[in-house]
PDB file of N, CA and C in Angstrom:
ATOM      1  N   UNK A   1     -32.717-171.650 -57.644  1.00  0.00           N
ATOM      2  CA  UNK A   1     -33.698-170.613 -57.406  1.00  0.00           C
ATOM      3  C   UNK A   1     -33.089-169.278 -57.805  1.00  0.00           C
ATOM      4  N   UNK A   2     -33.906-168.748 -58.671  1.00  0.00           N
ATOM      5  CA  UNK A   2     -33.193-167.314 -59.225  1.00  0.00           C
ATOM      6  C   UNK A   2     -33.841-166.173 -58.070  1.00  0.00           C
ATOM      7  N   UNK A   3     -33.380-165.206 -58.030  1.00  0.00           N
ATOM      8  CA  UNK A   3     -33.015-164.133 -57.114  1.00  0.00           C
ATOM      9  C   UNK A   3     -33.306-162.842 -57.631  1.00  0.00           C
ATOM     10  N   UNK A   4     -34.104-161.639 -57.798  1.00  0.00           N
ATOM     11  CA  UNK A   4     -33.270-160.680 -58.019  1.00  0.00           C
ATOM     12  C   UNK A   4     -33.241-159.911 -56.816  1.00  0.00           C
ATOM     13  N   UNK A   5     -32.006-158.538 -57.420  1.00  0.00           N
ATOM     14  CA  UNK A   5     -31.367-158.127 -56.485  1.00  0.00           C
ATOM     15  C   UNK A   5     -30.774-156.674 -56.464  1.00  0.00           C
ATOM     16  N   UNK A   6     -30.973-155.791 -56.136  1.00  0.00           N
ATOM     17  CA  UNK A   6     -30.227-153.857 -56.435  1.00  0.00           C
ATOM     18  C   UNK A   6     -28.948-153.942 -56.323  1.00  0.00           C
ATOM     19  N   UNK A   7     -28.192-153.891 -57.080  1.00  0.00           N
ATOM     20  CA  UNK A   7     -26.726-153.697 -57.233  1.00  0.00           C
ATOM     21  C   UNK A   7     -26.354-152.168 -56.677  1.00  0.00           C
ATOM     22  N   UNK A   8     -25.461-152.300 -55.558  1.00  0.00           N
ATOM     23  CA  UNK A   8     -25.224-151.342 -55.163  1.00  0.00           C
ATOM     24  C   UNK A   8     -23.771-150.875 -54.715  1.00  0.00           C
ATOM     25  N   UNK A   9     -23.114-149.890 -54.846  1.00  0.00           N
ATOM     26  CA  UNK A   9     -21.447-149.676 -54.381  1.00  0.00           C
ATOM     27  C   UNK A   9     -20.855-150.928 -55.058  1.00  0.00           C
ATOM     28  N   UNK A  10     -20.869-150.060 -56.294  1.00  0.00           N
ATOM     29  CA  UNK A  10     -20.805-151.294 -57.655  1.00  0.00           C
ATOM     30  C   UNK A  10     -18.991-150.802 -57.933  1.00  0.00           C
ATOM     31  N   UNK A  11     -17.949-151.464 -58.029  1.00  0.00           N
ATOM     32  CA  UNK A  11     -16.486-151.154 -58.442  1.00  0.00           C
ATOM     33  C   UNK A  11     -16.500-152.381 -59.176  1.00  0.00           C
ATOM     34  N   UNK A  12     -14.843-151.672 -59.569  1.00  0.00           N
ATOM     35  CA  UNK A  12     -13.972-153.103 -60.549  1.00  0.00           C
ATOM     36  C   UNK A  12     -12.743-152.169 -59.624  1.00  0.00           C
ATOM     37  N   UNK A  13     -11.715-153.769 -59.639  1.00  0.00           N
ATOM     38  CA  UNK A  13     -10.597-153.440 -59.097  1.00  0.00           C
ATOM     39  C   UNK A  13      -9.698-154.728 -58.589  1.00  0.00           C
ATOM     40  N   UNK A  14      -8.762-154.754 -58.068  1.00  0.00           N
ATOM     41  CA  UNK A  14      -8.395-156.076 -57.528  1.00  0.00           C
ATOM     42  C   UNK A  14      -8.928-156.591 -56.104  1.00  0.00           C
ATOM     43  N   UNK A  15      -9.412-155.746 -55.160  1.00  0.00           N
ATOM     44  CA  UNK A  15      -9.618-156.369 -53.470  1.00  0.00           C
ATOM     45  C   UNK A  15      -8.711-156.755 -52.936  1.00  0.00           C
ATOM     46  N   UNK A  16      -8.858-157.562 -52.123  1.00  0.00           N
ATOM     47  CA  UNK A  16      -7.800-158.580 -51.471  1.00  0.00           C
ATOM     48  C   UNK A  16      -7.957-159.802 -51.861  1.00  0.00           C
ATOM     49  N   UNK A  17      -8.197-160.175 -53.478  1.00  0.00           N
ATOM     50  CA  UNK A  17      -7.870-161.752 -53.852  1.00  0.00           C
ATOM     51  C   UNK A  17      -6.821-160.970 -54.996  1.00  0.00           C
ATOM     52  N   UNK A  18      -6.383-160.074 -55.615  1.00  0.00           N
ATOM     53  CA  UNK A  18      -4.850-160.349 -55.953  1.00  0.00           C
ATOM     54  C   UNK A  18      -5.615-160.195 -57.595  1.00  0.00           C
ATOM     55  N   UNK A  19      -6.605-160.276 -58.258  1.00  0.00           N
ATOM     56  CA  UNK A  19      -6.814-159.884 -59.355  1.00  0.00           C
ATOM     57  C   UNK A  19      -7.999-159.223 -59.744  1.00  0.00           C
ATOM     58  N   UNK A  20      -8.143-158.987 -60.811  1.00  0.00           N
ATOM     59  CA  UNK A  20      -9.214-157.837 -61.080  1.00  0.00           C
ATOM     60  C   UNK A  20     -10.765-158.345 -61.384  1.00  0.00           C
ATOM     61  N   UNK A  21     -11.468-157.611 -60.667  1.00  0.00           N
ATOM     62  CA  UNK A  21     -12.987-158.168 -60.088  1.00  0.00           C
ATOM     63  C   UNK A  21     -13.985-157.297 -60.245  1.00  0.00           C
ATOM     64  N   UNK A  22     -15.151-157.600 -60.795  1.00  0.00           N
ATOM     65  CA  UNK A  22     -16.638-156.571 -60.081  1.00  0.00           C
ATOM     66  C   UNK A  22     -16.521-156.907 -59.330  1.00  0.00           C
ATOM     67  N   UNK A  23     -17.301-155.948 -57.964  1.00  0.00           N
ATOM     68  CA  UNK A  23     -17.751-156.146 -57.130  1.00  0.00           C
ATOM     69  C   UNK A  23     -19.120-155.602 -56.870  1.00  0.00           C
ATOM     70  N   UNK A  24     -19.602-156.070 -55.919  1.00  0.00           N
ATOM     71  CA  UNK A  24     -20.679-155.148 -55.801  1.00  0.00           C
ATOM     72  C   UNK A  24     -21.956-155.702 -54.216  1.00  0.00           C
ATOM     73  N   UNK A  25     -22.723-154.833 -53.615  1.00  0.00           N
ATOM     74  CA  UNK A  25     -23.612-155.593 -53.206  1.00  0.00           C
ATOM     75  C   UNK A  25     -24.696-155.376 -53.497  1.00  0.00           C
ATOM     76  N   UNK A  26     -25.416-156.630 -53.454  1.00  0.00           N
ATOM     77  CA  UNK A  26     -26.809-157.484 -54.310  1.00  0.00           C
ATOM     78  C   UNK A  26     -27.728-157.264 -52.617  1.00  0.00           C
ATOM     79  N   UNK A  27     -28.487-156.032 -52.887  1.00  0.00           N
ATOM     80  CA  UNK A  27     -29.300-155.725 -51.787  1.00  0.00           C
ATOM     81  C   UNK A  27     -30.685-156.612 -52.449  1.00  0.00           C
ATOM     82  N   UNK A  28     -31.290-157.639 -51.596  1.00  0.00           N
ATOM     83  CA  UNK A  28     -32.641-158.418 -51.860  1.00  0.00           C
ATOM     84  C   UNK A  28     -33.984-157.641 -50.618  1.00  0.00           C
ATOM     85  N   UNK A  29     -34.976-158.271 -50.479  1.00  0.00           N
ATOM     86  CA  UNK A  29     -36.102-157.782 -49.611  1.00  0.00           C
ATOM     87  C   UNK A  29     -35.213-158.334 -48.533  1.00  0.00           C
ATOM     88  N   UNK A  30     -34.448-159.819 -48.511  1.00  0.00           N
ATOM     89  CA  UNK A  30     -34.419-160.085 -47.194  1.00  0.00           C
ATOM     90  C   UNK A  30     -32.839-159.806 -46.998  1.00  0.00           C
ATOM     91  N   UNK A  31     -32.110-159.140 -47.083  1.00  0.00           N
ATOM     92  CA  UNK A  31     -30.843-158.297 -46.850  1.00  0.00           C
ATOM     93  C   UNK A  31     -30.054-158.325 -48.010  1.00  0.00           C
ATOM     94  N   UNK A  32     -28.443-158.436 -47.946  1.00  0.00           N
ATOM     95  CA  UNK A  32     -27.541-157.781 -48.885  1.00  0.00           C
ATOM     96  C   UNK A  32     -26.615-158.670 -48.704  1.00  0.00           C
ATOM     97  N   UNK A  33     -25.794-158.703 -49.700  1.00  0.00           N
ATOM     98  CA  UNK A  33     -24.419-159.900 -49.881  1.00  0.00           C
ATOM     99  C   UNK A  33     -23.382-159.468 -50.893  1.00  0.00           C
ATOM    100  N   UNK A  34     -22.087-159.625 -50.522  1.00  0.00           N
ATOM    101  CA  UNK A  34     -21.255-158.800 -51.258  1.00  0.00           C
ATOM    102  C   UNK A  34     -21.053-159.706 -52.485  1.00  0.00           C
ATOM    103  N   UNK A  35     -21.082-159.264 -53.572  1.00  0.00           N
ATOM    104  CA  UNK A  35     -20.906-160.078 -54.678  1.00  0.00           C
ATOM    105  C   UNK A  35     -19.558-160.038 -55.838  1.00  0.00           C
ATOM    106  N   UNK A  36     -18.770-160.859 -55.759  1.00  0.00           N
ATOM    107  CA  UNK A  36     -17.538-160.787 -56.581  1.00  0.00           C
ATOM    108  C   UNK A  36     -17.230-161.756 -57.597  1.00  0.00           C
ATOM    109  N   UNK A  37     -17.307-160.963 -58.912  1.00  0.00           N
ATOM    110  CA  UNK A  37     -17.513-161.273 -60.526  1.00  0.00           C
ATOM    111  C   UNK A  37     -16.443-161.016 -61.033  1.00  0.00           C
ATOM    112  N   UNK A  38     -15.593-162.353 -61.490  1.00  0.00           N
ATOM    113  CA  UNK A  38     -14.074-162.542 -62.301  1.00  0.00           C
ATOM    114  C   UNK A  38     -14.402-161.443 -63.568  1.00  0.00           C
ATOM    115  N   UNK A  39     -13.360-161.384 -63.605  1.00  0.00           N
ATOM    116  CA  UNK A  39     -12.910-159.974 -65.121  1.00  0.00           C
ATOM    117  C   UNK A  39     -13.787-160.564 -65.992  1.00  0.00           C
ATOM    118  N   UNK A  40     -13.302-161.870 -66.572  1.00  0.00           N
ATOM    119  CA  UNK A  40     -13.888-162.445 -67.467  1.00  0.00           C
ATOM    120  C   UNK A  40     -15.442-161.872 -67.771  1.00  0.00           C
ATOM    121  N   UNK A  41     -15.754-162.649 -66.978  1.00  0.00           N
ATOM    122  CA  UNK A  41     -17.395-162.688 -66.964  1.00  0.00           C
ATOM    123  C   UNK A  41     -18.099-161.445 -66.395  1.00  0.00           C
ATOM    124  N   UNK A  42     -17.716-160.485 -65.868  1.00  0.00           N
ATOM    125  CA  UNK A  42     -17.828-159.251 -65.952  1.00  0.00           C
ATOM    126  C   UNK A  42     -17.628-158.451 -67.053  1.00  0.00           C
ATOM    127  N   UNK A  43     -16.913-158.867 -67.899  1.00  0.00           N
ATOM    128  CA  UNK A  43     -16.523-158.611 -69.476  1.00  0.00           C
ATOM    129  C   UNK A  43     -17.645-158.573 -69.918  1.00  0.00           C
ATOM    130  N   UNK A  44     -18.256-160.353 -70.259  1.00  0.00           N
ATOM    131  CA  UNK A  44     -19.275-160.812 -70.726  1.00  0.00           C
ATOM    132  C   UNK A  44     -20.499-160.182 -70.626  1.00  0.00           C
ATOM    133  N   UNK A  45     -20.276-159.907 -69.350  1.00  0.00           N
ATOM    134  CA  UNK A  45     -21.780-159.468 -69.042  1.00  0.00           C
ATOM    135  C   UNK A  45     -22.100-158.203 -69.632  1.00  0.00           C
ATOM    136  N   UNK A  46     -20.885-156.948 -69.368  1.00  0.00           N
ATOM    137  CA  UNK A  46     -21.097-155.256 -69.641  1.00  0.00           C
ATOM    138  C   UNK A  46     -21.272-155.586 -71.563  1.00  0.00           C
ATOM    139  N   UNK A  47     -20.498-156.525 -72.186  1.00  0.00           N
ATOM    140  CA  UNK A  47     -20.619-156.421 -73.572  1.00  0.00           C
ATOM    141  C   UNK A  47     -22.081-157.033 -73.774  1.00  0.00           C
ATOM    142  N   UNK A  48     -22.660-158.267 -73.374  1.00  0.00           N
ATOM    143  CA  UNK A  48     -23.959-158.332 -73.250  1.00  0.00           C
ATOM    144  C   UNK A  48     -25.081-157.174 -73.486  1.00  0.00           C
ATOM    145  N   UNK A  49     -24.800-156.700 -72.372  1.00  0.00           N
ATOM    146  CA  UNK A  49     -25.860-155.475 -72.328  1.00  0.00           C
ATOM    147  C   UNK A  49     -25.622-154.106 -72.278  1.00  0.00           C
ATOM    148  N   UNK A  50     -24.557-154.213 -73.325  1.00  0.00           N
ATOM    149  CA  UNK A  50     -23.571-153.076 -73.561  1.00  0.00           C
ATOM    150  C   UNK A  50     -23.373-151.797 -72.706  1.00  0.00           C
ATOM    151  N   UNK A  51     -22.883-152.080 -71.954  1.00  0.00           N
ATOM    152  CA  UNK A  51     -22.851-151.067 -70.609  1.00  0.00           C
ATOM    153  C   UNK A  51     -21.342-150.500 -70.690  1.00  0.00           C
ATOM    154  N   UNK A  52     -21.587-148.768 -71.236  1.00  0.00           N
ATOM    155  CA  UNK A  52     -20.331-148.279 -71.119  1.00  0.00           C
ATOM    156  C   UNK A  52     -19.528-147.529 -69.864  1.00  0.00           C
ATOM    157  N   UNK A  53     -20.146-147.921 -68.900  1.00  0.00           N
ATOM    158  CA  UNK A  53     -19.567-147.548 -67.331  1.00  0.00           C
ATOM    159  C   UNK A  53     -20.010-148.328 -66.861  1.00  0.00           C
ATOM    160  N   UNK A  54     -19.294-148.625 -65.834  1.00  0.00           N
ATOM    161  CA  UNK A  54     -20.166-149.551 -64.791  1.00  0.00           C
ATOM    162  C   UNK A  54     -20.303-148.309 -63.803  1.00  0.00           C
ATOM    163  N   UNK A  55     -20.227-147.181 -63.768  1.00  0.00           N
ATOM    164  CA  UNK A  55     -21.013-146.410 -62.662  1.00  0.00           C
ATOM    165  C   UNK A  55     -22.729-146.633 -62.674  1.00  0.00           C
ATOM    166  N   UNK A  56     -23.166-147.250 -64.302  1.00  0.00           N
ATOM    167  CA  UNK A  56     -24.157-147.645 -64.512  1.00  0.00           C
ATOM    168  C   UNK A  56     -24.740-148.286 -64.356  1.00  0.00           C
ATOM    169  N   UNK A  57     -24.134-149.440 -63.270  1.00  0.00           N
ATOM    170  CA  UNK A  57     -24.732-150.226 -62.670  1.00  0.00           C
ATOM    171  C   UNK A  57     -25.279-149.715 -61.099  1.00  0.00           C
ATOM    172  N   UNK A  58     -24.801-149.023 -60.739  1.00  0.00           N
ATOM    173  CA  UNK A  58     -25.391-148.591 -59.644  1.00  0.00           C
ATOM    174  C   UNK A  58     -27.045-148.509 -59.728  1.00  0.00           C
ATOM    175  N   UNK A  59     -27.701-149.350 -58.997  1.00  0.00           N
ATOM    176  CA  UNK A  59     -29.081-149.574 -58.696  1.00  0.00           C
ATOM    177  C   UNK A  59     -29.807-149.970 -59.947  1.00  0.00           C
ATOM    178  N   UNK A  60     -28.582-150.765 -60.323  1.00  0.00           N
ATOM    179  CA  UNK A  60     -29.445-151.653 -61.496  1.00  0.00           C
ATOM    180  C   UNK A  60     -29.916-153.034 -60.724  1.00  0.00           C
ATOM    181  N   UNK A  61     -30.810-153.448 -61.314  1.00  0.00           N
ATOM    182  CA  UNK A  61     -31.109-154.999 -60.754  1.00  0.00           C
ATOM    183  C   UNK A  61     -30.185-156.162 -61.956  1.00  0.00           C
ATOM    184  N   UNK A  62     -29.865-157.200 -60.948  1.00  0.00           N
ATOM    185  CA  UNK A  62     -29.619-158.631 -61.660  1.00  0.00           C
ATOM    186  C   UNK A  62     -30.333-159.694 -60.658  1.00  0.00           C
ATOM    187  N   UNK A  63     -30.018-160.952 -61.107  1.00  0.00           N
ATOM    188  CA  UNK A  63     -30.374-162.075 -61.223  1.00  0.00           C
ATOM    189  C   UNK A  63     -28.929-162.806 -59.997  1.00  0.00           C
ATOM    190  N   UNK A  64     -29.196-163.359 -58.517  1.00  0.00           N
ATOM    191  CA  UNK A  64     -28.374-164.131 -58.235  1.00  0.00           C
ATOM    192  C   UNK A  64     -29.397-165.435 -58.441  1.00  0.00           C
ATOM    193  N   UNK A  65     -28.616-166.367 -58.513  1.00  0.00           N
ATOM    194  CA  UNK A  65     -28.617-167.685 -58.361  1.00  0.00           C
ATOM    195  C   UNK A  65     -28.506-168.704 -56.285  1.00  0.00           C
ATOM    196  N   UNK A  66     -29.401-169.262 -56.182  1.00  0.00           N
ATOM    197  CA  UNK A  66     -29.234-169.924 -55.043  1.00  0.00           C
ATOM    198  C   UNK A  66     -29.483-171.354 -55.205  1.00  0.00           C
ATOM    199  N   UNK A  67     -28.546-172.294 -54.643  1.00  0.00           N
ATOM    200  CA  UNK A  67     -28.978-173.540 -54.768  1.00  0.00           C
ATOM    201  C   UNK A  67     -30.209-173.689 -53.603  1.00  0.00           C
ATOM    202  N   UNK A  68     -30.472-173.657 -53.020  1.00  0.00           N
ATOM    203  CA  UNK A  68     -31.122-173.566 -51.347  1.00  0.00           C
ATOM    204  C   UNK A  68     -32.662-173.454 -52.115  1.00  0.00           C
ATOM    205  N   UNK A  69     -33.771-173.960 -51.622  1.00  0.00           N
ATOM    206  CA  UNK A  69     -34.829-173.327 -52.436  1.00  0.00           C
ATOM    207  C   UNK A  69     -35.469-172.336 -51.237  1.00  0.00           C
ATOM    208  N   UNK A  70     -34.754-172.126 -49.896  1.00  0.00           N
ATOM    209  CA  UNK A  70     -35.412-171.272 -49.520  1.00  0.00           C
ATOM    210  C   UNK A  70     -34.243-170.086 -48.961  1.00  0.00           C
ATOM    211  N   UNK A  71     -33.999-169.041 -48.749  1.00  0.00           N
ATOM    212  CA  UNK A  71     -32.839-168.030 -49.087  1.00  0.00           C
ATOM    213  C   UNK A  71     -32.838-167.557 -47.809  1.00  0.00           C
ATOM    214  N   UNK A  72     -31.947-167.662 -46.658  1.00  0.00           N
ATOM    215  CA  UNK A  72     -31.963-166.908 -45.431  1.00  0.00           C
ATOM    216  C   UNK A  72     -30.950-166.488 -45.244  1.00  0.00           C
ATOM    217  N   UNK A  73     -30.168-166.282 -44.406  1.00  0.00           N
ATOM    218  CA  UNK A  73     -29.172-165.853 -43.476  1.00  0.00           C
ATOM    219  C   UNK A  73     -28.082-167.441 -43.783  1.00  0.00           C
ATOM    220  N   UNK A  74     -26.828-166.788 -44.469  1.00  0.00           N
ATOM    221  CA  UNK A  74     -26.149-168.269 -44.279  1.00  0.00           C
ATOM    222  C   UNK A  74     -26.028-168.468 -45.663  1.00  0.00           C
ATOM    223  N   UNK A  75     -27.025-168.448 -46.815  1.00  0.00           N
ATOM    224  CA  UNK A  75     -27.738-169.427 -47.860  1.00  0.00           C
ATOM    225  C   UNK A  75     -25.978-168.847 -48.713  1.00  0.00           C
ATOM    226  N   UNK A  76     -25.728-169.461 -49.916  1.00  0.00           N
ATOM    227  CA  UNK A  76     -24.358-169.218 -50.504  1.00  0.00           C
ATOM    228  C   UNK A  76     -25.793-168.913 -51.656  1.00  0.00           C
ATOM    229  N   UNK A  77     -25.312-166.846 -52.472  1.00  0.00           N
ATOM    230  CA  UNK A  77     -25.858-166.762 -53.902  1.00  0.00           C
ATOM    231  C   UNK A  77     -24.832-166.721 -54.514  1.00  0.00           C
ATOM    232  N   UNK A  78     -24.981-166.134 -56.087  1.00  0.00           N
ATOM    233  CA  UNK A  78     -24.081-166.394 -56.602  1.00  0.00           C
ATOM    234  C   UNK A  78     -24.925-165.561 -57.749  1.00  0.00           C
ATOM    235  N   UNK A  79     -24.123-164.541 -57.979  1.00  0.00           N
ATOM    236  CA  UNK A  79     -24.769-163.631 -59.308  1.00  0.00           C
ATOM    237  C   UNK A  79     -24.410-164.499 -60.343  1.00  0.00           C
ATOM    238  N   UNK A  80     -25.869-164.259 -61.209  1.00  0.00           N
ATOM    239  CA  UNK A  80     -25.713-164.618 -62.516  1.00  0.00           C
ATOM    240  C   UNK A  80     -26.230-164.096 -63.404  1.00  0.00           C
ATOM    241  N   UNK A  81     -26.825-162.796 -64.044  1.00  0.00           N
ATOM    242  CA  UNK A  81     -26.540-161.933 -65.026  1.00  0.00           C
ATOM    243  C   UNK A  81     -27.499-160.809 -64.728  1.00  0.00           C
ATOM    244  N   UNK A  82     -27.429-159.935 -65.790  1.00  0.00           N
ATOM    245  CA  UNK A  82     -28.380-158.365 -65.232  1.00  0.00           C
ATOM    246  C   UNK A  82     -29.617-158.836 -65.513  1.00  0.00           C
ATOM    247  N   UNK A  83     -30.554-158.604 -65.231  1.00  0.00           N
ATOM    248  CA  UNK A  83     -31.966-158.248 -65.687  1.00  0.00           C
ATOM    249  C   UNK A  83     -32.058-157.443 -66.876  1.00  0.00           C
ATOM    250  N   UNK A  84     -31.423-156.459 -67.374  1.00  0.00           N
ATOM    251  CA  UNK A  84     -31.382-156.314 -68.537  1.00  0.00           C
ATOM    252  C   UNK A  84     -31.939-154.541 -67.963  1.00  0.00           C
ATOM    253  N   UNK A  85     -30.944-153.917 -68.396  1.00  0.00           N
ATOM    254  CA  UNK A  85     -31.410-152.015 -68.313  1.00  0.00           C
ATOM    255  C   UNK A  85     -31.852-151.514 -69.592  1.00  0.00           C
TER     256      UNK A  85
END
């Protein structure tokens, strides 16, 4: 089940897993979830849709992913690409 979602208090940086990450949280109608995107594919994605800051993502929308077909409190998402700015 695809998702979208307001990307918000959007960084890159390491956190506390030890390597370098988007982060961000994916605010939906029914709340918010912190979302953390390997270098890699954070790569992928900004060259995708050629995004030369990611300050530019701030209150952009994307796309999470849920296996669950119904999304509550609990449910595991899982970003999977912008909606396209």
């Amino acid at each position: 089940m695809k998702i979208m979602a307001v990307m918000r208090h959007v960084g890159f940086g390491c956190r506390d897993c030890g390597r370098p990450v988007l982060f961000f949280e994916a605010k939906t109608g029914e709340g918010g979830s912190l979302q953390i995107v390997d270098a890699q594919e954070a790569f992928r994605c900004l060259t995708k849709h050629n995004i030369y800051d990611i300050k530019h993502l701030e209150g952009a929308t994307c796309w999470l992913e849920s296996s669950d077909t119904d999304v509550r409190a609990g449910s595991t998402v899982k970003f999977s690409d912008l909606t396209g700015l």
